[in-house]
PDB file of N, CA and C in Angstrom:
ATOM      1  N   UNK A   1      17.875  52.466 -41.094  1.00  0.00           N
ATOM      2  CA  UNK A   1      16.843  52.037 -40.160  1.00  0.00           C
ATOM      3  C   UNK A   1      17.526  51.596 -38.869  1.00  0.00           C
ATOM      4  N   UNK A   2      16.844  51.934 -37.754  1.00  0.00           N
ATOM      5  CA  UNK A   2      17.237  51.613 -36.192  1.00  0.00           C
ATOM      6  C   UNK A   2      16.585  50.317 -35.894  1.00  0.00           C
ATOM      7  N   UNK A   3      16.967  49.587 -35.340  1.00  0.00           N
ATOM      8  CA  UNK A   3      15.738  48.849 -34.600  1.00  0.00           C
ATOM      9  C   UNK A   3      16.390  47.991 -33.320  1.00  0.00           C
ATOM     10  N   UNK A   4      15.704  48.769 -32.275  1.00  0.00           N
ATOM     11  CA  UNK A   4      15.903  48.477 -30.835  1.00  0.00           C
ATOM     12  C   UNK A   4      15.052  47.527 -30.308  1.00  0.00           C
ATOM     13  N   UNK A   5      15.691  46.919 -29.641  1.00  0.00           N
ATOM     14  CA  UNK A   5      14.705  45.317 -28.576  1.00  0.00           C
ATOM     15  C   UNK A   5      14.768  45.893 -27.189  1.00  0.00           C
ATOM     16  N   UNK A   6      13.520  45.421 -26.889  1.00  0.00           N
ATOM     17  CA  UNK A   6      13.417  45.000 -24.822  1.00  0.00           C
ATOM     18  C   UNK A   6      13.179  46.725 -24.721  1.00  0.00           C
ATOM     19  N   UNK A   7      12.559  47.940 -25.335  1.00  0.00           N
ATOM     20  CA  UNK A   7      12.476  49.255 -25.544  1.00  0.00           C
ATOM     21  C   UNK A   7      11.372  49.511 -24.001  1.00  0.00           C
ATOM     22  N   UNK A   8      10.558  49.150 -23.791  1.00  0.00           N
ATOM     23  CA  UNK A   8       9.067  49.022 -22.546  1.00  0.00           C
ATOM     24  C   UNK A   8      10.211  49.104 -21.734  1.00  0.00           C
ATOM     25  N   UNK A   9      10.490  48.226 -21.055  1.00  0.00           N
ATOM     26  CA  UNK A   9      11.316  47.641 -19.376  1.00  0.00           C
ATOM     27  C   UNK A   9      12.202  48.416 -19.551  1.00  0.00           C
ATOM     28  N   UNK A  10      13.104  48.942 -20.573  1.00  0.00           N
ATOM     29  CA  UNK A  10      13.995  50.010 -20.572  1.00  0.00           C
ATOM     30  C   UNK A  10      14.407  51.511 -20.755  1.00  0.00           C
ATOM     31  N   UNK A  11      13.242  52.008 -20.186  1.00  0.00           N
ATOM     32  CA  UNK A  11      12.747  53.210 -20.636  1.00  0.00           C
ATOM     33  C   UNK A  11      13.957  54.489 -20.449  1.00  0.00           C
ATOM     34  N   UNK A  12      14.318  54.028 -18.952  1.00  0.00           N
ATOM     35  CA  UNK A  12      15.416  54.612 -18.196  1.00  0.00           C
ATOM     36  C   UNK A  12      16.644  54.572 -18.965  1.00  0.00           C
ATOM     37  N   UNK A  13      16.986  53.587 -19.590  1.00  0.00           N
ATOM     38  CA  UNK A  13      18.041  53.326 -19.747  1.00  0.00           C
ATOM     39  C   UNK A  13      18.440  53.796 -21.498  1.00  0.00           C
ATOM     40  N   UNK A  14      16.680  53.877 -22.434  1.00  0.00           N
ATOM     41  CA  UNK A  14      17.384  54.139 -23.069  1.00  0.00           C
ATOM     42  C   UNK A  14      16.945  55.703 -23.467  1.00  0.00           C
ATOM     43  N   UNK A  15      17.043  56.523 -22.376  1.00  0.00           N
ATOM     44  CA  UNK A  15      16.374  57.870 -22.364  1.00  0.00           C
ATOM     45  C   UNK A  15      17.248  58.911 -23.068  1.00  0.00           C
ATOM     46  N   UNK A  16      18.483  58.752 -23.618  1.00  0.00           N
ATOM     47  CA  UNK A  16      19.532  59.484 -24.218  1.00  0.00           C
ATOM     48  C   UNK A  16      18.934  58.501 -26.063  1.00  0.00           C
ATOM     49  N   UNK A  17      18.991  57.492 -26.199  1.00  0.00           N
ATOM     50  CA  UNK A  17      18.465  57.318 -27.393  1.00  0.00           C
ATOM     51  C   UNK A  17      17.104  57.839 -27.800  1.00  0.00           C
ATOM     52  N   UNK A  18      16.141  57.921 -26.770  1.00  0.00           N
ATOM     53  CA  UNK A  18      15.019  58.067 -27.344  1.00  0.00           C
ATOM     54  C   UNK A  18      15.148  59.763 -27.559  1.00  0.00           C
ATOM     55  N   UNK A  19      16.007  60.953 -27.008  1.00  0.00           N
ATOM     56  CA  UNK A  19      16.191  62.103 -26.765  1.00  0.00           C
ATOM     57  C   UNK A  19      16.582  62.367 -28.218  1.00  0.00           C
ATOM     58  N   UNK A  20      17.931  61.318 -28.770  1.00  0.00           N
ATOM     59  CA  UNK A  20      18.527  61.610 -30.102  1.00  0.00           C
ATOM     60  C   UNK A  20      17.365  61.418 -30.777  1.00  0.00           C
ATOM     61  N   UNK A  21      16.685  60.802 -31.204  1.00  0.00           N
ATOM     62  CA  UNK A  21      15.530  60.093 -31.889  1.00  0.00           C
ATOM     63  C   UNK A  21      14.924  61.485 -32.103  1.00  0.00           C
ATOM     64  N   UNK A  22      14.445  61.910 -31.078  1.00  0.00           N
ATOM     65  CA  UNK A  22      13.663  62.884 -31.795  1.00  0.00           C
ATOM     66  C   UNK A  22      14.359  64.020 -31.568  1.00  0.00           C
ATOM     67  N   UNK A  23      15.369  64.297 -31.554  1.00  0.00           N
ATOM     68  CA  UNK A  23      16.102  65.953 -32.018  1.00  0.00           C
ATOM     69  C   UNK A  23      16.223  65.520 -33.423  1.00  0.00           C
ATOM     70  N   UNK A  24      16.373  64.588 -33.914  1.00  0.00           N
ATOM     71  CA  UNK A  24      16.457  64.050 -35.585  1.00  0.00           C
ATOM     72  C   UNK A  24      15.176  63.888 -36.090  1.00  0.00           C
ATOM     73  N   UNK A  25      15.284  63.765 -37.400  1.00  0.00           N
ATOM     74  CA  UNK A  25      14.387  63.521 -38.381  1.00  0.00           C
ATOM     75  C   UNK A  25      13.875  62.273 -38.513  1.00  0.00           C
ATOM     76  N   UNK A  26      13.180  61.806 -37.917  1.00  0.00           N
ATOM     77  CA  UNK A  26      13.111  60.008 -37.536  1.00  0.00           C
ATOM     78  C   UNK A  26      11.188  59.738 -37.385  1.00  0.00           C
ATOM     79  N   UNK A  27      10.907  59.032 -38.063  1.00  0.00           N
ATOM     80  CA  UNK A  27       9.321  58.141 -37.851  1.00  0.00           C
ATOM     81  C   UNK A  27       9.402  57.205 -37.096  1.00  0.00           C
ATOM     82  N   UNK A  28       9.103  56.982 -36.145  1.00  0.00           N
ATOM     83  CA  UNK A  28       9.495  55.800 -35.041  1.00  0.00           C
ATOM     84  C   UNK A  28       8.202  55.150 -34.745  1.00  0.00           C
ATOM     85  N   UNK A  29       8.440  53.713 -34.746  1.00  0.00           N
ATOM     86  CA  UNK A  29       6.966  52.985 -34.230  1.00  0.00           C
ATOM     87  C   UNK A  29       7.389  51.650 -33.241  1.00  0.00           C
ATOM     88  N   UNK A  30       6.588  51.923 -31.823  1.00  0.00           N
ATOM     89  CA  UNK A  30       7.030  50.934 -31.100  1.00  0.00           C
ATOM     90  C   UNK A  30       5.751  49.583 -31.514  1.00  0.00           C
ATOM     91  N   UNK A  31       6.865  48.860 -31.783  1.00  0.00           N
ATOM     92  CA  UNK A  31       5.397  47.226 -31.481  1.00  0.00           C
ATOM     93  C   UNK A  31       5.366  46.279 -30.258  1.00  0.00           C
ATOM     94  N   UNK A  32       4.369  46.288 -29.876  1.00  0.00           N
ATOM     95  CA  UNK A  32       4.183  46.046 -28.172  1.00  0.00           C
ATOM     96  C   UNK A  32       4.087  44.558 -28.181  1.00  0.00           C
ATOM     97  N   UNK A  33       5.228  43.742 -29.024  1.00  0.00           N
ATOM     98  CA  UNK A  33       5.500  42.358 -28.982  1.00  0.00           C
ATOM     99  C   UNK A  33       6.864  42.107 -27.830  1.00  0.00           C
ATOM    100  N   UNK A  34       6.223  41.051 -27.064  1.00  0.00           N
ATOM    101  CA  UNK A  34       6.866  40.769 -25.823  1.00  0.00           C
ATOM    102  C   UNK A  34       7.301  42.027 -24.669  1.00  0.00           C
ATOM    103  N   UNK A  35       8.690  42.594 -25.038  1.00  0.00           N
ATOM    104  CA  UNK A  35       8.828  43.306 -24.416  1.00  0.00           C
ATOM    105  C   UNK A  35       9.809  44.487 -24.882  1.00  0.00           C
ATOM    106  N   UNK A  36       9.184  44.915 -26.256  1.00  0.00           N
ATOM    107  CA  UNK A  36       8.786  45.813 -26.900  1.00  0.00           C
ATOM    108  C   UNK A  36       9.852  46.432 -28.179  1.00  0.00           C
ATOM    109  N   UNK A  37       9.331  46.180 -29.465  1.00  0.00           N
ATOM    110  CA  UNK A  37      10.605  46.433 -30.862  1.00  0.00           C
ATOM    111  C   UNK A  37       9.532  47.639 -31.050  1.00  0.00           C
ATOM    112  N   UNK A  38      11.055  48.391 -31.203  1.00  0.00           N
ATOM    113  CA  UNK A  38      10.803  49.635 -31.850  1.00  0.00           C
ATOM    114  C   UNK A  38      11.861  49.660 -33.385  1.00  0.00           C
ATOM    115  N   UNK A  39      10.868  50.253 -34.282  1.00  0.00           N
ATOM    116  CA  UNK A  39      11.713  50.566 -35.592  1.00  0.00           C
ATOM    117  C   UNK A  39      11.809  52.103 -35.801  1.00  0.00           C
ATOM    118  N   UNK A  40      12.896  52.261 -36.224  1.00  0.00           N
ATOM    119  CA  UNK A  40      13.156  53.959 -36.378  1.00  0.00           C
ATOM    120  C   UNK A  40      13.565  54.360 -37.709  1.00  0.00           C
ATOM    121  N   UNK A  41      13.046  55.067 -38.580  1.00  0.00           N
ATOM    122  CA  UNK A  41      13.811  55.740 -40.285  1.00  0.00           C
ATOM    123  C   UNK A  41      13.824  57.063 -40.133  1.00  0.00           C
ATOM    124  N   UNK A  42      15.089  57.322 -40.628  1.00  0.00           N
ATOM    125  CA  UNK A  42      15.627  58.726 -40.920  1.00  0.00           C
ATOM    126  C   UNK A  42      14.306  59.304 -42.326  1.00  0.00           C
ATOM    127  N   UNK A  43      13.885  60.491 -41.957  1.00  0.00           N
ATOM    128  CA  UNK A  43      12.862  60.489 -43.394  1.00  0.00           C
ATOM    129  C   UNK A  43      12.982  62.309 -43.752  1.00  0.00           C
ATOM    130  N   UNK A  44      14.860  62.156 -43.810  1.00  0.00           N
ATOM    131  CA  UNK A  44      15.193  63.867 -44.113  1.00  0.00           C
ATOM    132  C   UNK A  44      15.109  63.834 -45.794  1.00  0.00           C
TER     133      UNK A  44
END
């Protein structure tokens, strides 16, 4: 499991993670607490 903080305000920055994310096998869900957790699972 992944799980990234501050994901909203950093969109730019984390545009090479979010790219890997989905060339992979991954269920991803952002939760729009503060300023924004995303959880990510591999589901190969």
């Amino acid at each position: 499991m992944v799980v990234a903080d501050n994901v909203l305000p950093h969109s730019e920055t984390l545009a090479a993670y979010q790219k890997t994310r989905h060339d992979l096998i991954f269920v991803s869900v952002t939760v729009p607490l503060d300023r924004g957790l995303e959880l990510s699972e591999i589901v190969a």
